[in-house]
Protein backbone atom coordinates (compact mmCIF):
# COMPACT_ATOMS: atom_id res chain seq x y z
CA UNK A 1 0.00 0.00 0.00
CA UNK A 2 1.27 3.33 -0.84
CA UNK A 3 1.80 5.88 1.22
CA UNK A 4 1.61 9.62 0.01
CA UNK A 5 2.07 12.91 1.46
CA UNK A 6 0.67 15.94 0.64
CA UNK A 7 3.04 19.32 1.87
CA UNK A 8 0.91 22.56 1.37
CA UNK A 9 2.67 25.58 2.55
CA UNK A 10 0.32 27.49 4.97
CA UNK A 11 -0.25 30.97 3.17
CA UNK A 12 2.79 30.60 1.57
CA UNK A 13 3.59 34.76 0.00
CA UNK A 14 1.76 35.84 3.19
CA UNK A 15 4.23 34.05 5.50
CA UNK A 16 7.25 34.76 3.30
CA UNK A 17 6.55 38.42 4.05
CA UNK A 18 6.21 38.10 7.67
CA UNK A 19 9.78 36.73 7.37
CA UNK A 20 10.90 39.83 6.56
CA UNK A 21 8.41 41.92 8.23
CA UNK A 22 7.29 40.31 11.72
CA UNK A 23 5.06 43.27 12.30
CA UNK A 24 2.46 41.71 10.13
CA UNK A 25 2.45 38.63 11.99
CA UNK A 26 -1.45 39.04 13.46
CA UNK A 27 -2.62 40.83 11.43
CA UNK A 28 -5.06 40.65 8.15
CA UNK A 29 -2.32 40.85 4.93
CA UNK A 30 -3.47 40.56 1.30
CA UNK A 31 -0.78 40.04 -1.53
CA UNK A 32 -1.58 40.89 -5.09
CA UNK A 33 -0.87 44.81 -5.09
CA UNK A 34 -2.89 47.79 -3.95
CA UNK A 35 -6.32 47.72 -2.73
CA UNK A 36 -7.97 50.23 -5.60
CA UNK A 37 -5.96 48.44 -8.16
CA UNK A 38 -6.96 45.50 -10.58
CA UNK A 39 -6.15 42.70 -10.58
CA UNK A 40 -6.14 39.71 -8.32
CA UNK A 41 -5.67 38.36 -4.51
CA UNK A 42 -2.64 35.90 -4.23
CA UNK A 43 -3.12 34.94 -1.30
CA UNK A 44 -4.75 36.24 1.72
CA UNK A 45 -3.51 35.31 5.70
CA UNK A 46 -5.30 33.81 7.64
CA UNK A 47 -6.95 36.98 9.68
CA UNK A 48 -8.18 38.48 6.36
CA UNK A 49 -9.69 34.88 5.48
CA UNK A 50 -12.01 35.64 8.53
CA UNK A 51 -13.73 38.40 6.76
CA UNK A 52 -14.46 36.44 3.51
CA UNK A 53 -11.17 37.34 1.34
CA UNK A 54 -9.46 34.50 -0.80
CA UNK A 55 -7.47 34.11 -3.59
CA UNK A 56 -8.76 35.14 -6.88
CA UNK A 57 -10.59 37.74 -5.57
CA UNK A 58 -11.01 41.47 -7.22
CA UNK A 59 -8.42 43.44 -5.32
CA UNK A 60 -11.25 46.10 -4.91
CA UNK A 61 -13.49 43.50 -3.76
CA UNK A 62 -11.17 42.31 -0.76
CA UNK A 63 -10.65 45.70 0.34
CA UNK A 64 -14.32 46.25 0.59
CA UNK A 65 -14.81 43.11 2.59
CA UNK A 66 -11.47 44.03 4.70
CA UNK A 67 -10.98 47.66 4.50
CA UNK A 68 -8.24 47.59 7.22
CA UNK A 69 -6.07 44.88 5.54
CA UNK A 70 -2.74 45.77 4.51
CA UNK A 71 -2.27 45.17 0.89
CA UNK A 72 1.14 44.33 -0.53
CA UNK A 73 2.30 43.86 -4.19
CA UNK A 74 4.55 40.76 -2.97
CA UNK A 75 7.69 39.90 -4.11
CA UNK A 76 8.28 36.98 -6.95
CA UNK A 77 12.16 36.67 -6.29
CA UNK A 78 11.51 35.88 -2.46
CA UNK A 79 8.34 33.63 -3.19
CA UNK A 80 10.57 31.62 -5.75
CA UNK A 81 13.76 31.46 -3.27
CA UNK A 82 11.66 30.35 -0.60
CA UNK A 83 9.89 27.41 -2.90
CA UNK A 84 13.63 26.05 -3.40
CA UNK A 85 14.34 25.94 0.58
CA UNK A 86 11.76 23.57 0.67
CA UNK A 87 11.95 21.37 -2.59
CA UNK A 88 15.56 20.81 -1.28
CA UNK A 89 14.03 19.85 2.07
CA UNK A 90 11.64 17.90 0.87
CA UNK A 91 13.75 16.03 -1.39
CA UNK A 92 16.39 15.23 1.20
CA UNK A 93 13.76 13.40 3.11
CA UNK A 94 12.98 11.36 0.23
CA UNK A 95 13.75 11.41 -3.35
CA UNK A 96 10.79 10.56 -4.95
CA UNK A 97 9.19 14.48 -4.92
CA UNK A 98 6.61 16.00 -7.03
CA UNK A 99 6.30 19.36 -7.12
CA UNK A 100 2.97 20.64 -7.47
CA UNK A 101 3.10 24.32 -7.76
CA UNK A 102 5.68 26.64 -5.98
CA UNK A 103 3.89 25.81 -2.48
CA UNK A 104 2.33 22.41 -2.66
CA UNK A 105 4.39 19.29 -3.24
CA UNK A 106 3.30 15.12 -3.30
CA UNK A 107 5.71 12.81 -1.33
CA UNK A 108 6.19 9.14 -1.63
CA UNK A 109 7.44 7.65 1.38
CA UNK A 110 6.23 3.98 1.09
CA UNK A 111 9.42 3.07 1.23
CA UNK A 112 11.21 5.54 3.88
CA UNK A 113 9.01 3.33 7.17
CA UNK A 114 12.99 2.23 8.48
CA UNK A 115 14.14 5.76 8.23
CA UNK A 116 11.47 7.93 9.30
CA UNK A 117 8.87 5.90 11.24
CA UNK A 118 5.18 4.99 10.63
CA UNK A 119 3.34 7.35 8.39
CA UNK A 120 1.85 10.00 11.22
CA UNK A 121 5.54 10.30 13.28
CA UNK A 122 7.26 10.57 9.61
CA UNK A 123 4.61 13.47 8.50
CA UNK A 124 5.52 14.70 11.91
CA UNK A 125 9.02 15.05 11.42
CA UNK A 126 8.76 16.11 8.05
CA UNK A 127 6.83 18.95 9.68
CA UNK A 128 9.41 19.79 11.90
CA UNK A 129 12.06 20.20 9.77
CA UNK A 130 10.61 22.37 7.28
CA UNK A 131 9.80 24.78 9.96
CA UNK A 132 13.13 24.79 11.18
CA UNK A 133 15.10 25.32 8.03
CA UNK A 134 12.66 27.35 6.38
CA UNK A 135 10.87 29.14 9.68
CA UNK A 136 7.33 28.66 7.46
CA UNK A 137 4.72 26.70 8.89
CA UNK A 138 2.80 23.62 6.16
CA UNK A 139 -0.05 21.23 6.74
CA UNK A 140 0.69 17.38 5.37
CA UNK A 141 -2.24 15.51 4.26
CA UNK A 142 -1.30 11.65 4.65
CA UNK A 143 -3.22 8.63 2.32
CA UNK A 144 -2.43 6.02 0.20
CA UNK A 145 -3.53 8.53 -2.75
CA UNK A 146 -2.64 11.96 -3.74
CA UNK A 147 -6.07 12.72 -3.96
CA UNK A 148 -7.11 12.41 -0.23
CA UNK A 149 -3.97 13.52 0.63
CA UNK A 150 -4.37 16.69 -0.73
CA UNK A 151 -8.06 16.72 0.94
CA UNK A 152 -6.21 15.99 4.07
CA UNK A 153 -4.02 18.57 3.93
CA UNK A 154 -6.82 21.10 3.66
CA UNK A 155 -8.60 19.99 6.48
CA UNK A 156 -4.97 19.96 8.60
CA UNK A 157 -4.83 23.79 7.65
CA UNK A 158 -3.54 25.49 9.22
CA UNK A 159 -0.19 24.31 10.68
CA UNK A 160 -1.38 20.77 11.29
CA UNK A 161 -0.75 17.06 9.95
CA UNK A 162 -3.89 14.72 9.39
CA UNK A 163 -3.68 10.91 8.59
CA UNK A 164 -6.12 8.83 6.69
CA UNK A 165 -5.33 5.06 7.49
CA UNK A 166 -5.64 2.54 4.61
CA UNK A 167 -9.53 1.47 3.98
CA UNK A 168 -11.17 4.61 5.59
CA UNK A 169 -10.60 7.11 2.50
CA UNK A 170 -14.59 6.54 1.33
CA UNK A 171 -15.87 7.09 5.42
CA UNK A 172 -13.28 10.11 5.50
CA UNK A 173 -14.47 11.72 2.62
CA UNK A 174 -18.56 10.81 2.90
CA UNK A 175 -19.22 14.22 5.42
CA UNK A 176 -17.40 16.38 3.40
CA UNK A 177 -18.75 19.37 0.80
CA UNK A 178 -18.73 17.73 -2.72
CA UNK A 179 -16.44 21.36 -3.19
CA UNK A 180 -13.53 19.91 -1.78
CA UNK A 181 -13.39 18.17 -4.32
CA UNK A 182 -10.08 18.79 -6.51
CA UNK A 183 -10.85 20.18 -10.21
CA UNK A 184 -14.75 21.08 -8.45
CA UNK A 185 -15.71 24.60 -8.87
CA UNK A 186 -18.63 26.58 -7.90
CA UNK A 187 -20.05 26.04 -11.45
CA UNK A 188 -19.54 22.01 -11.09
CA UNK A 189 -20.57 22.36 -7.99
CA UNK A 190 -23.94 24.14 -8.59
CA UNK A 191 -24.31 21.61 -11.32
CA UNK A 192 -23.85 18.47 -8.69
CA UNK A 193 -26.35 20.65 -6.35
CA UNK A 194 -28.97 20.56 -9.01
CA UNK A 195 -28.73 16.46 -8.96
CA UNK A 196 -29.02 16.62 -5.42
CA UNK A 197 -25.13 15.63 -4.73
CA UNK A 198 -23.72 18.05 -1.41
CA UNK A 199 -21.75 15.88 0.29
CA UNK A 200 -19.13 13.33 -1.41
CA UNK A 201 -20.97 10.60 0.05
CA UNK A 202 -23.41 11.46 -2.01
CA UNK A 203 -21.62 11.41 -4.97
CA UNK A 204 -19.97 8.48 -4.28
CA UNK A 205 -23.45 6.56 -4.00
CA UNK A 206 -24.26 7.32 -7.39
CA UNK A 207 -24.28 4.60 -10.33
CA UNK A 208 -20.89 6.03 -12.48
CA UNK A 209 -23.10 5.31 -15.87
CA UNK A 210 -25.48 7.93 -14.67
CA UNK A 211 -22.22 10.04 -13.75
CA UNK A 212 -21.14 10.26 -17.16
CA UNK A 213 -24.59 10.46 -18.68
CA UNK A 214 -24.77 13.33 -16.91
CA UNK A 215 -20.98 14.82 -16.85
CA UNK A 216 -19.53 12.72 -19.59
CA UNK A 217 -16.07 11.85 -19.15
CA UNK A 218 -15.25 14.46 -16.25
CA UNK A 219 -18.39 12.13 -14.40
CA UNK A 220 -16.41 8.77 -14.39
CA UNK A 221 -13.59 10.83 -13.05
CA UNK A 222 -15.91 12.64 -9.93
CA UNK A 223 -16.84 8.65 -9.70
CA UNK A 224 -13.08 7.55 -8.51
CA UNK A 225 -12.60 10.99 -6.80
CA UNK A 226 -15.56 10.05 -4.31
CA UNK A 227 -14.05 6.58 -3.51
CA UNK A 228 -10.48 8.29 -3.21
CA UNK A 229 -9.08 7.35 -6.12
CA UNK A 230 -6.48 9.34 -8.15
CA UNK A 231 -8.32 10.36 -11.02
CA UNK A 232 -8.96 12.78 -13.94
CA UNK A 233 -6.76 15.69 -14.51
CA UNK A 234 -3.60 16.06 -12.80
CA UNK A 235 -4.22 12.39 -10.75
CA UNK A 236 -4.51 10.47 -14.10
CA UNK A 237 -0.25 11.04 -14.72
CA UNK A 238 1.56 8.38 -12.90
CA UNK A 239 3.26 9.82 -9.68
CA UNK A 240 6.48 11.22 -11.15
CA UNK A 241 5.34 11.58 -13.83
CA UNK A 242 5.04 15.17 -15.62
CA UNK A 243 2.68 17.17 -18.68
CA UNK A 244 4.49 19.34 -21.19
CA UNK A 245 2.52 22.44 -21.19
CA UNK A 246 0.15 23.71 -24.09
CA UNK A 247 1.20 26.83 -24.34
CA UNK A 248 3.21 29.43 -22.30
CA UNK A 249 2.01 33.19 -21.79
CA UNK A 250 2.06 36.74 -20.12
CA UNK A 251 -0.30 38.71 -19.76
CA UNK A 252 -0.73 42.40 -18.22
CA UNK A 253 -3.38 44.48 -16.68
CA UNK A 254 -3.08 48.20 -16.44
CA UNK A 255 -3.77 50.05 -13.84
CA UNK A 256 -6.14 52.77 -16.03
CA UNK A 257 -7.10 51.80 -19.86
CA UNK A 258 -4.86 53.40 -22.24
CA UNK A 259 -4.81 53.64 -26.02
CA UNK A 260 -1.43 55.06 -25.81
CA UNK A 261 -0.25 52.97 -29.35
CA UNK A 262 3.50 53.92 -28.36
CA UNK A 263 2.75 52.12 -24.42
CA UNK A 264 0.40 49.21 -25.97
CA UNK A 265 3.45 48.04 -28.28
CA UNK A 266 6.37 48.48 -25.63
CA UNK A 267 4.05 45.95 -23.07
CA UNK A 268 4.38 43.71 -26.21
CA UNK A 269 7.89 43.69 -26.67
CA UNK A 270 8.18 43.17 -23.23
CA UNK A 271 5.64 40.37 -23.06
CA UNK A 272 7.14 39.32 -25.87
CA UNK A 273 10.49 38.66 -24.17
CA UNK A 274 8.56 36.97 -20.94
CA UNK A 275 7.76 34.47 -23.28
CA UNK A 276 10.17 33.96 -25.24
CA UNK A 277 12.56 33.87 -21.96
CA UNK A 278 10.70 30.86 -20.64
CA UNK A 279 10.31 28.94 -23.58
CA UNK A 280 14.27 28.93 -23.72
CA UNK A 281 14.17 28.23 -19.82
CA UNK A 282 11.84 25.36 -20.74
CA UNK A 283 13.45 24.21 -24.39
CA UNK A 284 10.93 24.79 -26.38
CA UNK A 285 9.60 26.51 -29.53
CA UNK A 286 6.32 27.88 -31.17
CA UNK A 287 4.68 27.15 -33.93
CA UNK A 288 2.19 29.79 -32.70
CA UNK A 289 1.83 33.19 -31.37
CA UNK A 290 -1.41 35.13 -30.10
CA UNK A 291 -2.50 38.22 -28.53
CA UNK A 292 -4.99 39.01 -26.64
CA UNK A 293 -6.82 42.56 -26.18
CA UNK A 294 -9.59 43.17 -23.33
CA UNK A 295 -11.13 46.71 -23.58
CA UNK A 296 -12.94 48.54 -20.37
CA UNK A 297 -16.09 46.49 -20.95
CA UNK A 298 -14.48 43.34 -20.06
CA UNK A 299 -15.00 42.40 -24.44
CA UNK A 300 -12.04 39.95 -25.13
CA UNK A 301 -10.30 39.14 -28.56
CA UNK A 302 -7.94 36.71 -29.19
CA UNK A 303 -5.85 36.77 -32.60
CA UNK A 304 -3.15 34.25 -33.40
CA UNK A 305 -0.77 33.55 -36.66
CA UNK A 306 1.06 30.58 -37.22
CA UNK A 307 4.56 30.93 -38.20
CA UNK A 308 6.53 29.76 -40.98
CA UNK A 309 9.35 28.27 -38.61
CA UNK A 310 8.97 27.19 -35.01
CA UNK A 311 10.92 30.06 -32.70
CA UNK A 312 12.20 30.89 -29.40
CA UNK A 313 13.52 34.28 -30.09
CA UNK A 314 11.78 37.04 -28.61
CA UNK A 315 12.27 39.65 -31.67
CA UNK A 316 10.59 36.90 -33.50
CA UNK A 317 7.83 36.58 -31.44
CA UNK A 318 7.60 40.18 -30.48
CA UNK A 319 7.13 40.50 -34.66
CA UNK A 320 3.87 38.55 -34.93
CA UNK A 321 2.35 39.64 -31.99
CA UNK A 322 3.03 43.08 -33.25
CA UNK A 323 1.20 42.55 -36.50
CA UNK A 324 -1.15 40.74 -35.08
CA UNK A 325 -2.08 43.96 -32.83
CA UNK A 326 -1.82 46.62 -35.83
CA UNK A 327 -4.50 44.49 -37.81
CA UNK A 328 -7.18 43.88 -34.69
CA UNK A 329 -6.68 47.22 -32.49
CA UNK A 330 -9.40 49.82 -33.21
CA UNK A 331 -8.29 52.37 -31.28
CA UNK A 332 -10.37 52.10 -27.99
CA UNK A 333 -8.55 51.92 -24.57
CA UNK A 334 -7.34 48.73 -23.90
CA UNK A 335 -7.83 47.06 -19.98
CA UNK A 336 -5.86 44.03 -20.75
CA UNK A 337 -2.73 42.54 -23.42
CA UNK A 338 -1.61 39.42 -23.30
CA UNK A 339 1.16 37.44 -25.56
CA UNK A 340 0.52 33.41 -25.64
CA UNK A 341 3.11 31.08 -27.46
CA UNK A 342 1.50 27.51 -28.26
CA UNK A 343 1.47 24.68 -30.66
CA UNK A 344 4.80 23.85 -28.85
CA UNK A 345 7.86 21.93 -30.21
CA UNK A 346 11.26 20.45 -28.97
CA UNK A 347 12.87 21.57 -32.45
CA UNK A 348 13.43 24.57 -34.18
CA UNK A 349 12.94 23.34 -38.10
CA UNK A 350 14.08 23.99 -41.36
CA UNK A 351 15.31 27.39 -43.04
CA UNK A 352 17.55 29.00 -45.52
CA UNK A 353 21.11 29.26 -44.84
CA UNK A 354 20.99 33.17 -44.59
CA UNK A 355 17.84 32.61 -42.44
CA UNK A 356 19.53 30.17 -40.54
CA UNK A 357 22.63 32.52 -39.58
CA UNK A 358 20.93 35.32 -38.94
CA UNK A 359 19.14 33.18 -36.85
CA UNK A 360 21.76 31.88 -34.88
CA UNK A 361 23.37 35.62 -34.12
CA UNK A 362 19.86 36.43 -32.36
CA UNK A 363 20.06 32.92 -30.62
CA UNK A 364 23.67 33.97 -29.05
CA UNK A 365 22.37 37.70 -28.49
CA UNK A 366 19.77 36.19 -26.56
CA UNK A 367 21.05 33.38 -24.54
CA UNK A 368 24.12 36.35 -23.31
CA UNK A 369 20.78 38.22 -22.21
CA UNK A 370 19.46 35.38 -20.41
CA UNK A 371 23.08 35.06 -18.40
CA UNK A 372 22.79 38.71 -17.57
CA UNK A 373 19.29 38.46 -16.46
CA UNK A 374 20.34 35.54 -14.26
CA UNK A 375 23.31 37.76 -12.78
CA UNK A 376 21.57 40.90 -12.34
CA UNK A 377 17.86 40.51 -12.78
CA UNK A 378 15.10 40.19 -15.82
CA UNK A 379 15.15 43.72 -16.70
CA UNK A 380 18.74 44.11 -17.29
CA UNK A 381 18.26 43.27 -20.94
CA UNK A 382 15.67 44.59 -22.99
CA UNK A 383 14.23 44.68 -26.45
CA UNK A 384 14.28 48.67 -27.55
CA UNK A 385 11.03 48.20 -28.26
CA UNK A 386 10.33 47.13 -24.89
CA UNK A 387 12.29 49.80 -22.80
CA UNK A 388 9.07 51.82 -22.31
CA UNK A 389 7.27 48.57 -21.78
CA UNK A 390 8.32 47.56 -18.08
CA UNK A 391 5.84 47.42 -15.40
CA UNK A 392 6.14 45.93 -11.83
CA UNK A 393 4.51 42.31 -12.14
CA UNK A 394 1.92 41.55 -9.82
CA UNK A 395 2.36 38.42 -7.94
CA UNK A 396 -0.71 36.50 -9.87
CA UNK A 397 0.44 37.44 -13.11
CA UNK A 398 4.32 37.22 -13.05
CA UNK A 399 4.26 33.11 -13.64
CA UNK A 400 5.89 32.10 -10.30
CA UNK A 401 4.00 29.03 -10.48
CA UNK A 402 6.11 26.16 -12.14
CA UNK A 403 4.81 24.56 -15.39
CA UNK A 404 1.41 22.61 -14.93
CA UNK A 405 -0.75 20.24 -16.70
CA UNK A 406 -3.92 22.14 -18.04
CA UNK A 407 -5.93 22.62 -15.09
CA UNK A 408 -9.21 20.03 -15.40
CA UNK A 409 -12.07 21.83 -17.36
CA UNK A 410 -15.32 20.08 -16.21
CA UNK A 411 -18.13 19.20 -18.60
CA UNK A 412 -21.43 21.34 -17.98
CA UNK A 413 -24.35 18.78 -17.53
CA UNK A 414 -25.83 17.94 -21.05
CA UNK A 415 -29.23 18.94 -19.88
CA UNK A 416 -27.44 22.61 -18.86
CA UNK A 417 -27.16 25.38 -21.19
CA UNK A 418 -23.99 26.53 -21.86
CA UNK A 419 -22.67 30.25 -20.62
CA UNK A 420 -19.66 32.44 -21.29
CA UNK A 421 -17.02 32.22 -18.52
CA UNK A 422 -17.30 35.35 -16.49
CA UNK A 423 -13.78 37.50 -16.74
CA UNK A 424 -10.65 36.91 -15.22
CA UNK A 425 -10.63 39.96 -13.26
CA UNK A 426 -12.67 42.68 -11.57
């Protein structure tokens, strides 16, 4: 039987913060920038959670439901640091490590019973030792499945360790909201309400045939969930084993709506380079490359061009998104830009031999850049273009989060009607 851990850092950029500033140890901290700004909550401590504020909340909206929280923009550079001190932890416990995200991790310690102890004293330890080489506090959800380990986990939070034994995953998860769940949202979740499903028990006392009548293939999957099995999404990979990504992107909200042309082009050179940065980081090229434009009324379009040879370099991509922008933008103020690279590939292709040396100039132009950024930060180097470009990432939108699978997307029931997704943002 395996045994899995589940290591979620307890309001992970909140408690980095406190690190460095132990006043705001007590008190209700938001991260995700300003209060009257747009944009998104990144996390929220645990005081400010009292008064209804969570992640991926409107900025505005958490400072309306905590008007005396302290809003910060956070800082990506610590959050990242911080994420290695405990990879490296949890790796020297055991090897086999999964990193989730850059504050959530799986652990398989089947095999670690001589060196660490039974499963509860090992999560124990475990505990013990991040806090002391790290001074943040985690909750460890323990199972024989990723799945209800992660569930445990949450309901350790905060600061606490929870063990399921072996044959009690279905009676541990039969009381609990159907919303705790992995991969179920509030719309799933209003969907599941409509069939009368609340509780997981519920849910798990349902025929799977009439589970994927209902929910097609995502229904099967919400089957296994409800009898603790690792399934659909994320929990259908074996345990090490890891999703290229579909695409890779930046995106960036401004603070008022401009239709500055000079400002709208400079946040695309520098998006541009975002992206173009981490598909080097990542060894990959695009065969694609879209914008996207959101104007003060929350209307979204999305433009993309496929290019003639798959590409890495930003001046490249910064090209086609240009073009791409001077053929859709109107002229009205724009909220939102965004520069996605997809239809991803391990090699570069075929071109000319001119093309191919002019090619390879950028390609050692740009990996010197990268070593510079490394040195000295990511806006040491810049495109011209992209010089007037800069902003201050907010912590939800600078990519601190490590490459993922494509997060589950749910099937509506067939009877349901199908709506637009409300926006991204305030």
């Amino acid at each position: 039987m395996a045994t899995i851990f589940h290591v979620d850092m307890d309001a992970f950029f909140v408690s980095v913060e406190e690190i460095f500033d132990p006043s705001l140890k007590g008190k209700a901290v938001v991260v995700g920038g300003p209060a009257n700004a747009r944009g998104v909550v990144s996390a929220a401590s645990y005081e400010a959670r009292k008064f209804g504020v969570h992640s991926a909340m409107p900025l505005r909206t958490a400072s309306q439901k905590c008007p005396h929280a302290i809003f910060l923009n956070g800082n990506r550079e610590r959050y990242v640091e911080y994420s290695r001190r405990v990879e490296a932890e949890l790796r020297a416990f055991t090897p086999l490590v999964s990193m989730a995200s850059i504050d959530e991790a799986y652990l398989d310690v089947s095999g670690a019973t001589r060196l660490h102890g039974p499963p509860l004293a090992a999560g124990h330890k475990l505990h013990e030792r991040i806090k002391r080489a790290t001074g943040l506090n985690c909750s460890i959800g323990i199972s024989s499945s990723r799945l209800v380990s992660k569930i445990c986990s949450d309901q350790a939070k905060p600061n606490g360790v929870l063990w399921v034994l072996p044959g009690t995953e279905a009676r541990f998860l039969a009381p609990l909201d159907v919303r705790k769940v992995p991969g179920v949202g509030k719309r799933t979740e209003e969907a599941l309400h409509l069939c009368g499903i609340r509780r997981i028990g519920d849910l798990a006392r349902l025929d799977p045939a009439f589970l994927e009548q209902r929910f097609g293939k995502w229904g099967l999957a919400l089957a296994g969930k409800a009898q603790g099995l690792d399934a659909g999404g994320w929990f259908d990979s074996s345990f090490l084993e890891t999703e290229d990504p579909k695409s890779i992107s930046h995106e960036h909200t401004y603070d008022e709506d401009t239709a500055e042309r000079g400002r709208l082009i400079a946040t695309i050179a520098h998006l541009s380079e975002m992206v173009g940065r981490r598909l080097r980081d990542h060894g990959f090229f695009t065969r694609t490359v879209q914008i996207k434009l959101r104007d003060a009324d929350f209307h979204t379009i999305t433009r993309a061009r496929t290019l003639a040879h798959a590409s890495q370099l930003d001046t490249e991509i910064f090209a086609e998104a240009r073009a791409l922008f001077e053929k859709n933008w109107r002229g009205a103020p724009v909220r939102l830009i965004g520069v996605q690279a997809s239809n991803l590939e391990q090699t570069e292709g075929q071109s000319s031999l001119l093309e191919q040396s002019n090619r390879d100039r950028w390609r050692s132009a740009m990996a010197a850049a990268d070593r510079l950024r490394d040195k000295f930060g990511d806006d040491t180097v810049s495109l011209a273009a992209g010089l007037q470009g800069r902003f201050r990432r907010r912590v939800d939108e600078t990519s601190a989060q490590r490459l993922e699978p494509a997060p589950e997307r749910p099937q509506r029931p067939k009877s349901s009607q199908s709506t637009q997704s409300p926006p991204d943002r305030d």
